[in-house]
Protein backbone atom coordinates (compact mmCIF):
# COMPACT_ATOMS: atom_id res chain seq x y z
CA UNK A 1 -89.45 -68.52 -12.23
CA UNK A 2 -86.20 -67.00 -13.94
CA UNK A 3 -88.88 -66.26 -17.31
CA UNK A 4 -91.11 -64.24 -14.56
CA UNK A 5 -87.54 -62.59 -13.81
CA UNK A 6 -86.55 -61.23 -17.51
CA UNK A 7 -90.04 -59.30 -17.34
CA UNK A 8 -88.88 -57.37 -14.64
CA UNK A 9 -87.96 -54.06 -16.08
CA UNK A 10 -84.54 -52.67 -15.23
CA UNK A 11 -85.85 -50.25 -13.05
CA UNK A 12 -86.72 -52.07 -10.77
CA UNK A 13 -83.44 -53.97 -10.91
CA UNK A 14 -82.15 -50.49 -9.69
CA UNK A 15 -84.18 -50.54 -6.67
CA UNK A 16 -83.65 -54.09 -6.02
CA UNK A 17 -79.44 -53.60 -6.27
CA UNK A 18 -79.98 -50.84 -3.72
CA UNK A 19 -82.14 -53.06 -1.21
CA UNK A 20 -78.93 -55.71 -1.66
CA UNK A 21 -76.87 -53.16 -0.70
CA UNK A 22 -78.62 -51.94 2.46
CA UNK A 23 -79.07 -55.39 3.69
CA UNK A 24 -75.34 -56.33 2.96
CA UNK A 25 -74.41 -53.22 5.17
CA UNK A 26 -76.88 -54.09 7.93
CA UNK A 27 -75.69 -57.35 8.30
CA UNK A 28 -72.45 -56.18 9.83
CA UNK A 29 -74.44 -54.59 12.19
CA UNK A 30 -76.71 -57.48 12.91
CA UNK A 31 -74.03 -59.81 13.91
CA UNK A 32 -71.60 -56.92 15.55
CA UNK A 33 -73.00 -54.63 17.19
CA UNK A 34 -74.02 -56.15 20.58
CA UNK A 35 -70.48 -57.48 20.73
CA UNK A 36 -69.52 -53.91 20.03
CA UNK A 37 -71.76 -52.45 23.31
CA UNK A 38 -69.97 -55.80 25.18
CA UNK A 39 -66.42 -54.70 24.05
CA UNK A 40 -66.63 -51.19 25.46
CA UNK A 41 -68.10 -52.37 28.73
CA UNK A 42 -71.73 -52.10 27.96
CA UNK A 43 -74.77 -54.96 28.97
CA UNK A 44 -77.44 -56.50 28.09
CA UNK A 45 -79.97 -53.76 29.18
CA UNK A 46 -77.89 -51.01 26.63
CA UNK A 47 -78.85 -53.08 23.49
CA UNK A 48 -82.57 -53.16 24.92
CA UNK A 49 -82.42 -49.44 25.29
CA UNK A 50 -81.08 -48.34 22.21
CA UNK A 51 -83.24 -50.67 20.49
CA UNK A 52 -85.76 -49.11 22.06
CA UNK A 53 -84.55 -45.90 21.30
CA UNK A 54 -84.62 -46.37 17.65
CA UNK A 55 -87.92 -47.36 17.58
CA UNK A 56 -89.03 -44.32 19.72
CA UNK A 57 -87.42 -42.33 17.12
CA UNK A 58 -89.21 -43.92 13.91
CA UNK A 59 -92.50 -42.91 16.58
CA UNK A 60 -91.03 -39.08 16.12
CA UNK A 61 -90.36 -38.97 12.60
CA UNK A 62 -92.85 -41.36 11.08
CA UNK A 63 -95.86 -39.04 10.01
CA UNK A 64 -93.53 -35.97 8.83
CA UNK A 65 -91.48 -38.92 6.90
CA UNK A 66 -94.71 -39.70 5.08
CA UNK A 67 -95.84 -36.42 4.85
CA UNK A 68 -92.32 -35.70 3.08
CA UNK A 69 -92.35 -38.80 0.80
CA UNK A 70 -95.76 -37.98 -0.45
CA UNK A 71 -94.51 -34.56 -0.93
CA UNK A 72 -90.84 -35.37 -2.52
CA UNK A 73 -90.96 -38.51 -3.98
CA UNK A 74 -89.78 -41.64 -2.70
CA UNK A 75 -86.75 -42.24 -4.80
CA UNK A 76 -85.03 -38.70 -3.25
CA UNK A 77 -86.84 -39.27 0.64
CA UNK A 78 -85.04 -42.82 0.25
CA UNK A 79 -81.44 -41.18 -0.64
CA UNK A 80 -81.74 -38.55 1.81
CA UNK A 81 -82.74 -41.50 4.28
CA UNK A 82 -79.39 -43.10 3.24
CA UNK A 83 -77.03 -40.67 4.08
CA UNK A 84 -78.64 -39.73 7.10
CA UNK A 85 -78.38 -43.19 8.52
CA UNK A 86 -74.72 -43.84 7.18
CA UNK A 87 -74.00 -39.98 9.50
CA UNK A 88 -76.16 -41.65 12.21
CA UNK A 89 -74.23 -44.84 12.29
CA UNK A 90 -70.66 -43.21 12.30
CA UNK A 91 -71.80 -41.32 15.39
CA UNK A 92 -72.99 -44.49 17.23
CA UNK A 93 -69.25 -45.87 16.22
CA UNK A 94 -67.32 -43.16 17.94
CA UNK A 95 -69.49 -42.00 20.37
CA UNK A 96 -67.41 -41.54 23.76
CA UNK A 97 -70.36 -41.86 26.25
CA UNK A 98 -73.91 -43.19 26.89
CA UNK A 99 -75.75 -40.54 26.16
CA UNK A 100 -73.97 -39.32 22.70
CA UNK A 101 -74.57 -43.26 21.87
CA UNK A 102 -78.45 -42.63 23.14
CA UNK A 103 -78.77 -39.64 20.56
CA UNK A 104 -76.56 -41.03 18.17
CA UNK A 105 -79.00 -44.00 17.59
CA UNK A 106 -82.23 -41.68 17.70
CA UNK A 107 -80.73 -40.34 14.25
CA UNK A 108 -80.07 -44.07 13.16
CA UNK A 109 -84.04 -44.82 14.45
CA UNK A 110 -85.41 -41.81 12.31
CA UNK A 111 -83.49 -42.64 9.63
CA UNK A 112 -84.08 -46.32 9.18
CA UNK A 113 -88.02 -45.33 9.61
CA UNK A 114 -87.79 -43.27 6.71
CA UNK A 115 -86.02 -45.82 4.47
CA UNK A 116 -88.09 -48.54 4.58
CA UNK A 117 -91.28 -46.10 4.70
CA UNK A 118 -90.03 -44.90 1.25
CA UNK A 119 -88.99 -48.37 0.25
CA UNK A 120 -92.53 -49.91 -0.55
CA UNK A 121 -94.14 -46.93 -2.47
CA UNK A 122 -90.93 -46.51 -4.66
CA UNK A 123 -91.39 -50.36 -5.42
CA UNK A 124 -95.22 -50.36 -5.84
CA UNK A 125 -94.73 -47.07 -8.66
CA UNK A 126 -92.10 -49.06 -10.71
CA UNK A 127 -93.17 -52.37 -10.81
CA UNK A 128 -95.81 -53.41 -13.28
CA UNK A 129 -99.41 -54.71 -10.98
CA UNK A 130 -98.76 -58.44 -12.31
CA UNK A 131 -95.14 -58.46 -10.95
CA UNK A 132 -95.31 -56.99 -7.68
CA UNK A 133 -95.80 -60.45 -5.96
CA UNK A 134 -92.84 -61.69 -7.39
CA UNK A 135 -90.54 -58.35 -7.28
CA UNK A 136 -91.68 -57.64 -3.16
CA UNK A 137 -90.68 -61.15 -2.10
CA UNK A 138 -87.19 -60.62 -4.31
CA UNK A 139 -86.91 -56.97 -2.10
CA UNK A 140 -87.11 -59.24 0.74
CA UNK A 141 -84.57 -61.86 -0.53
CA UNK A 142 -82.33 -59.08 -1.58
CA UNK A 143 -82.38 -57.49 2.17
CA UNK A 144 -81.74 -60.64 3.77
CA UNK A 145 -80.40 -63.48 1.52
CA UNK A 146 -77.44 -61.29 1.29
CA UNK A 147 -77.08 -61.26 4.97
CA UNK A 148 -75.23 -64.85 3.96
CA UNK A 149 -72.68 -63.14 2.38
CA UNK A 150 -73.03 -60.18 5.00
CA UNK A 151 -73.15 -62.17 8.53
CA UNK A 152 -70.24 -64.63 7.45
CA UNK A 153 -67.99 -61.97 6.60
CA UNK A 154 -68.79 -59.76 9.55
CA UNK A 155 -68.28 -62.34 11.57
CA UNK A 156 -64.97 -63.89 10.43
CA UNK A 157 -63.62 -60.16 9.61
CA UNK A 158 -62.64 -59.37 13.19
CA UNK A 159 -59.97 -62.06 13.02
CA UNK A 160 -58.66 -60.99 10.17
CA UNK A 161 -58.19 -57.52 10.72
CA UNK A 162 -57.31 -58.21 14.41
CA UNK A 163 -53.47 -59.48 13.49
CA UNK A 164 -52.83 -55.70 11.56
CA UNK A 165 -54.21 -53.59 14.18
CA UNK A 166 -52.31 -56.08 16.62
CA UNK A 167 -55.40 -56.35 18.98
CA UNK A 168 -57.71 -58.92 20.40
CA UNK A 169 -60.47 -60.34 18.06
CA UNK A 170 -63.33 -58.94 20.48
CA UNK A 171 -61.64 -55.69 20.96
CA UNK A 172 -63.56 -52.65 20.61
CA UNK A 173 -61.38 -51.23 18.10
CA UNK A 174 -61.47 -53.94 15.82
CA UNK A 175 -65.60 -54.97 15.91
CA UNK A 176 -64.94 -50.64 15.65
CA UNK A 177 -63.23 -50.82 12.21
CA UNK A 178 -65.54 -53.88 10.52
CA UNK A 179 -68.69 -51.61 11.49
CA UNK A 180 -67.13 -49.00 9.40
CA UNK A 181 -67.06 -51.02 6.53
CA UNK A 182 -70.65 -52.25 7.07
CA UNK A 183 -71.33 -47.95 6.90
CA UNK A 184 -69.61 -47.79 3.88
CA UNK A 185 -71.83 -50.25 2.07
CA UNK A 186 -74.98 -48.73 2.97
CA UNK A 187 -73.65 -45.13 1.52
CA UNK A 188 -72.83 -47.03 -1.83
CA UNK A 189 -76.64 -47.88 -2.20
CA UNK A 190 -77.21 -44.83 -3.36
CA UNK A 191 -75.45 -45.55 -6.41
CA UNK A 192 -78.49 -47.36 -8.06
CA UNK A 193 -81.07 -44.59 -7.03
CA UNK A 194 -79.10 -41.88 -8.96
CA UNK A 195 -81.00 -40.72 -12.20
CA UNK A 196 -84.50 -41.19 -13.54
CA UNK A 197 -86.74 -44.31 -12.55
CA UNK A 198 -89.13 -45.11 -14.90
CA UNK A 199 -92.89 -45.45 -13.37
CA UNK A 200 -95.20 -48.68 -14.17
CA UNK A 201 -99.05 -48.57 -14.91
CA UNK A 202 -101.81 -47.32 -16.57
CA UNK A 203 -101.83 -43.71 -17.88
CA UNK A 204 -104.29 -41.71 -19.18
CA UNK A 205 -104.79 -39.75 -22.19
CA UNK A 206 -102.33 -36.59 -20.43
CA UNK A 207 -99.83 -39.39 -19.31
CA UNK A 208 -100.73 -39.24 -15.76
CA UNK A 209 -100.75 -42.44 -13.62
CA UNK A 210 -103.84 -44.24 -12.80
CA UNK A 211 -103.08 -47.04 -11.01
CA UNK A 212 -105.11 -47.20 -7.69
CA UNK A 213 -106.41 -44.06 -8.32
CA UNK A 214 -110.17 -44.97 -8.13
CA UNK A 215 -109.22 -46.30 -4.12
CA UNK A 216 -110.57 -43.70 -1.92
CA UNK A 217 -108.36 -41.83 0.56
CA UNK A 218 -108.08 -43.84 3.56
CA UNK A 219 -109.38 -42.21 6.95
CA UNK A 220 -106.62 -42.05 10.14
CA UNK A 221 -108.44 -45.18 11.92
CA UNK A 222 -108.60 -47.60 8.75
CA UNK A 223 -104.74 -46.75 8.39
CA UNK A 224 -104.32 -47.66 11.80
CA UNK A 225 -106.65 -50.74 11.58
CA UNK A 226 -104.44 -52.26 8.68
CA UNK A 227 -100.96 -51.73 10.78
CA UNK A 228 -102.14 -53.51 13.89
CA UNK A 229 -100.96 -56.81 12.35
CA UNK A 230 -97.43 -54.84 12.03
CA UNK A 231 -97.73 -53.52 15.38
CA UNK A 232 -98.46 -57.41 16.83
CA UNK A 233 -95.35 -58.56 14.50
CA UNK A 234 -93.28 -55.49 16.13
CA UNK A 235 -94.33 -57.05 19.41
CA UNK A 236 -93.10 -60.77 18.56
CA UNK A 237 -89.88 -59.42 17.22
CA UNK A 238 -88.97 -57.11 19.92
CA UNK A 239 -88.91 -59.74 22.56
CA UNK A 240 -85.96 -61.81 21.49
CA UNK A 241 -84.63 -60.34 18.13
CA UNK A 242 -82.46 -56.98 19.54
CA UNK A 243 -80.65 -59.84 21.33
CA UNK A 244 -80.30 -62.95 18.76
CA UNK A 245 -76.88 -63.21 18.64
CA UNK A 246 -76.31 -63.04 22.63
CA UNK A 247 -78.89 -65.28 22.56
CA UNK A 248 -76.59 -67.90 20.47
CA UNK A 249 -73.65 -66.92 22.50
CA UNK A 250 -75.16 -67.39 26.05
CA UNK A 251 -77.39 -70.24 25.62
CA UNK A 252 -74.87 -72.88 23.20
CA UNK A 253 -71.44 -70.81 24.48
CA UNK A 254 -70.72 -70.63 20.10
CA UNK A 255 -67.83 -67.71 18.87
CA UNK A 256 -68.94 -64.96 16.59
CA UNK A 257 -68.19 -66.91 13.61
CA UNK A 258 -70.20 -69.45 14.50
CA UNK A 259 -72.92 -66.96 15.75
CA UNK A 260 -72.55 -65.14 12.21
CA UNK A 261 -73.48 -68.24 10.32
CA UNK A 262 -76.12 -69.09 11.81
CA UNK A 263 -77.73 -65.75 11.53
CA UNK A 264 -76.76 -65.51 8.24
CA UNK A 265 -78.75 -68.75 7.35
CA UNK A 266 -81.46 -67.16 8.86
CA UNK A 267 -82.00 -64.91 6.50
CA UNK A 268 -81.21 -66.90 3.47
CA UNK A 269 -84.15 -68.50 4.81
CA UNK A 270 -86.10 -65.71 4.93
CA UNK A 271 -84.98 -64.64 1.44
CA UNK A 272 -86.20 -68.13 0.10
CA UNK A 273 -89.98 -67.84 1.63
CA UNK A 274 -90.06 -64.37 -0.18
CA UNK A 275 -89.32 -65.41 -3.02
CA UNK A 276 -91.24 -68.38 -3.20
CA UNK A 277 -94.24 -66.99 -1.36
CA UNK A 278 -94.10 -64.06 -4.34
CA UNK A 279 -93.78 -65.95 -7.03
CA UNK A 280 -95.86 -69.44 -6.75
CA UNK A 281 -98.87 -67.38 -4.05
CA UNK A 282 -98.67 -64.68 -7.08
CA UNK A 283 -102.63 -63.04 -7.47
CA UNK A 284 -104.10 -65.54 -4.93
CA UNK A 285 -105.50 -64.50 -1.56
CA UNK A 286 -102.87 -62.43 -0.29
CA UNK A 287 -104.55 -61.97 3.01
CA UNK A 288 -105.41 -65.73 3.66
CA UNK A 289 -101.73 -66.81 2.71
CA UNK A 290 -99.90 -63.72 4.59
CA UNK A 291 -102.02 -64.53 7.86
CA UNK A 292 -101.40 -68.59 7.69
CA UNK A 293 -97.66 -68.19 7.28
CA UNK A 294 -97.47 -66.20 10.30
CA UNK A 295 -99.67 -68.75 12.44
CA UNK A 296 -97.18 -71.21 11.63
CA UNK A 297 -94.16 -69.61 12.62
CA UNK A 298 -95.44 -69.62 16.01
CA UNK A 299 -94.77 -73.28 17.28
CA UNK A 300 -91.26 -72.78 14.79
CA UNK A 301 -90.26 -69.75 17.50
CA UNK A 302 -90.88 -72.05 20.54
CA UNK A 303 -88.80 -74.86 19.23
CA UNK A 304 -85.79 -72.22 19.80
CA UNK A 305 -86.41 -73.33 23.50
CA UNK A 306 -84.65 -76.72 22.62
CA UNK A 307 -81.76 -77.44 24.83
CA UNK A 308 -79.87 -78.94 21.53
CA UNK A 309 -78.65 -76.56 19.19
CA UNK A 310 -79.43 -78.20 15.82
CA UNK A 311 -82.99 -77.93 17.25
CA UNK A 312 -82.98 -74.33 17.91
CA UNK A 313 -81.40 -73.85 14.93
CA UNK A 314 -84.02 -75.23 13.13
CA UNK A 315 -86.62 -73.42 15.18
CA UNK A 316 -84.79 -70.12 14.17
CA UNK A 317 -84.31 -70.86 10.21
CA UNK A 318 -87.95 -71.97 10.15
CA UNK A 319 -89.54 -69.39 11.60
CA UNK A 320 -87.31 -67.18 9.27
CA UNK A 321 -89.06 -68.75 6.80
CA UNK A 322 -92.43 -68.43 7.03
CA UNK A 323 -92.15 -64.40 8.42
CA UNK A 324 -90.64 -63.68 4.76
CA UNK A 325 -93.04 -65.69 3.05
CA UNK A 326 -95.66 -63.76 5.18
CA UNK A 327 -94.30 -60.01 5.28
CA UNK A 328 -93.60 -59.56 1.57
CA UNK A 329 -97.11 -61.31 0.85
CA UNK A 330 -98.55 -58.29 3.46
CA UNK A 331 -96.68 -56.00 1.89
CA UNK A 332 -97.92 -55.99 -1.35
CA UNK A 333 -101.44 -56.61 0.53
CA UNK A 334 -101.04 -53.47 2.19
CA UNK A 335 -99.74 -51.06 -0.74
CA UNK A 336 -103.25 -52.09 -3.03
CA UNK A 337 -105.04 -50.63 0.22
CA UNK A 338 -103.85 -47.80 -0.55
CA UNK A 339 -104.11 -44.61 -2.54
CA UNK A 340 -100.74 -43.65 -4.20
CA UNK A 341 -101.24 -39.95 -2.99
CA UNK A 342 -101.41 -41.73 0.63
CA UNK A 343 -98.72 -44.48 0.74
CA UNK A 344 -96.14 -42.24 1.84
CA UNK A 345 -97.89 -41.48 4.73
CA UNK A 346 -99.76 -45.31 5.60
CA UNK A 347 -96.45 -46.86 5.14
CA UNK A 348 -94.87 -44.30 7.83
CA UNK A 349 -97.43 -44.80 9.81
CA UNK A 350 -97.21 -48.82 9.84
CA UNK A 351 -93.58 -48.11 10.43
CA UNK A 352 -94.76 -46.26 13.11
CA UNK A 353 -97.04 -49.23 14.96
CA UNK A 354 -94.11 -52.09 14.13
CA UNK A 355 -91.36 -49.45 15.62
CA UNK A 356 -94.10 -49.27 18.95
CA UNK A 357 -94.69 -52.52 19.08
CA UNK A 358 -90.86 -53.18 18.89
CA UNK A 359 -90.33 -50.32 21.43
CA UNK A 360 -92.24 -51.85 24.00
CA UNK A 361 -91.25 -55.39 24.52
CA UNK A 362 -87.09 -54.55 23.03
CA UNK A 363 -87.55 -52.21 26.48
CA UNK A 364 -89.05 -55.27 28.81
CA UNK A 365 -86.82 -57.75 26.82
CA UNK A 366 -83.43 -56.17 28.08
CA UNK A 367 -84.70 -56.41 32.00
CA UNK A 368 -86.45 -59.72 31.53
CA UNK A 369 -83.81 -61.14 29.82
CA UNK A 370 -81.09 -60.88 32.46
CA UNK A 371 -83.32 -61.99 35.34
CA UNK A 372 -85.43 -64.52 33.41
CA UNK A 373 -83.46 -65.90 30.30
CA UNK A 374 -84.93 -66.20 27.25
CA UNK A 375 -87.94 -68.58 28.17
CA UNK A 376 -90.23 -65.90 28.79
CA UNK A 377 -89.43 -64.01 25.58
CA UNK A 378 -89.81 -66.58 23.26
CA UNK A 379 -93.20 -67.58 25.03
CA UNK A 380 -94.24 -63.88 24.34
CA UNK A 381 -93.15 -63.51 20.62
CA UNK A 382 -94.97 -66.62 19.93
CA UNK A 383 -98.04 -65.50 21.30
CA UNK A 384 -97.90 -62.01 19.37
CA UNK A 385 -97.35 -63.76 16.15
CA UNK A 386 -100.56 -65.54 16.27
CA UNK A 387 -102.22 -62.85 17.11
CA UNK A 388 -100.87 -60.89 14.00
CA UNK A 389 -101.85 -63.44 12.01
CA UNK A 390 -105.74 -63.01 13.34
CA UNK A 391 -105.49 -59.34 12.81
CA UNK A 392 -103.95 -59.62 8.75
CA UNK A 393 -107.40 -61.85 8.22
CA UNK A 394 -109.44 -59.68 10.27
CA UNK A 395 -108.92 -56.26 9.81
CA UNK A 396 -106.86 -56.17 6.27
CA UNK A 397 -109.69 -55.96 4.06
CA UNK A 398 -110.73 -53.35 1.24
């Protein structure tokens, strides 16, 4: 594995240090932020709304976004994504009421849709065609593994920096003050996208790229028709994940630090299938593998229904698992579809169908969850997964 590693060209380190970067900052943010809404007198139904809300907004913004990464590049359509999310964010921080919070995060939500729609081409253009296996499943580790580091320290930050502000460790101004930091990271992951990144592939005789060049331009429905599977995986996650660390909190009655961990181990986990899923699958059948894993992580969901926690923590870290083993696998999968003049605008559009799917049940989550628990949910995302899997082998062919 680490020989497979030294071929990676530093590039694509570049790109890889910036993906770290974002997921460090995002972490904060994944362990915080519902306390945040809590702290300031907000419930359950806000998180499912500006969840929601985000997604709606990556709805807006998703075929312009493509339409300007194909036209721009992805390396500059990624930095401008960057500091638009890191303005987007401070506004959600300080926003005094509901409805500056509301727009706030529809900036965040068109922002984070153009990110990670620029993400994937950027990474298919530098990375050699024998590598990309290996290099999407270390994107994924390097978005979520560092969520270790990330969730732990959001999590035990408030009590540190509770005693100087002299303030409760679930105060609003404190979870207020560790978000901040969490912005700060994301605006240094620019940093590695500065300068000239070298492109990978063929060329021909006038040095232009020919790499997927022979795939024919994909027609609106055949985009469409490879997304569902995203769309069906936007559908499992939006049922419980908007809410994951209430869920922690409500069900086991565990403190943030507590709640941090475990989310943080979550996404070692999902780090760990990446990489392992990119490097030992490598040029086998990326469809047949990327369907299976998802299958599986079915019955691992349901387990969170446990009434002991080790058991739902297993369920959870699992399930984490298999979805990274499965979603860098489909990445790749999904980028060879593809023309390079078009993957811009598919991978918006895919954004587009996992930010619906999301949209939908994040919305229905918020309501069902405060009359219903989390029974229902879980039931739902489990259901939604399998039926992802179905569409990856179905409908993900060239």
């Amino acid at each position: 594995m680490m020989n497979s590693w030294r071929k990676i060209p530093l590039t694509v380190w570049r790109v890889l240090m910036h993906s770290m970067l974002v997921g460090l900052g995002m972490s904060f943010f994944d362990v915080l932020f519902n306390f945040y809404l809590v702290s300031i007198g907000y419930a359950a139904d806000t998180a499912g709304i500006l969840s929601t809300t985000a997604r709606i907004a990556g709805l807006v913004v998703g075929i312009p976004g493509g339409m300007l990464i194909d036209r721009i590049g992805a390396r500059r359509a990624l930095m401008a994504a960057v500091l638009i999310y890191v303005v987007g964010l401070s506004c959600v921080i300080f926003a005094p009421t509901k409805v500056l919070l509301i727009a706030s995060q529809f900036v965040v939500g068109c922002a984070f849709s153009l990110l990670f729609a620029a993400l994937f081409p950027l990474l298919t253009v530098t990375t050699p065609h024998a590598q990309q296996t290996t290099v999407f499943g270390l994107n994924e580790a390097a978005l979520n593994m560092i969520g270790l580091v990330g969730s732990i320290v959001a999590g035990w930050l408030p009590t540190v920096v509770a005693p100087w502000l002299q303030a409760s460790d679930q105060s609003a101004v404190v979870y207020r003050v560790v978000l901040l930091i969490g912005v700060a990271i994301l605006g240094m992951s620019t940093l590695p996208l500065i300068g000239h990144l070298e492109e990978a592939g063929e060329r021909d005789a006038d040095g232009v790229l020919t790499d997927g060049a022979n795939i024919a331009v994909l027609s609106n429905w055949k985009v469409l028709k490879y997304g569902m599977a995203g769309f069906l995986m936007g559908v499992g996650s939006g049922t419980f994940f908007p809410f994951q660390s209430l869920f922690f909190r409500m069900q086991f009655q565990l403190p943030d630090a507590q709640v941090g961990t475990i989310l943080a181990f979550s996404g070692v986990s999902l780090g760990i299938g990446a990489v392992l899923a990119g490097h030992y699958i490598g040029q086998r059948s990326l469809r047949v593998w990327a369907g299976s894993f998802r299958i599986f992580a079915a019955p691992a969901l349901l387990l969170m229904l446990a009434p002991v926690l080790w058991l739902s923590v297993v369920g959870y870290i699992v399930r984490a698992l298999l979805i990274g083993a499965s979603i860098s696998l489909n990445d790749v999968l999904t980028m060879r579809l593809v023309n390079p003049q078009q993957r811009g605008f598919a991978s918006s559009v895919w954004n587009m169908q996992w930010a619906a799917g999301w949209a939908i049940t994040a919305t229905l989550s918020g309501f069902v969850q405060t009359s219903y628990g989390f029974v229902p949910l879980l039931i739902l995302g489990a259901i939604a997964y399998v039926l992802s899997s179905i569409a990856v082998w179905q409908w993900q062919r060239d």
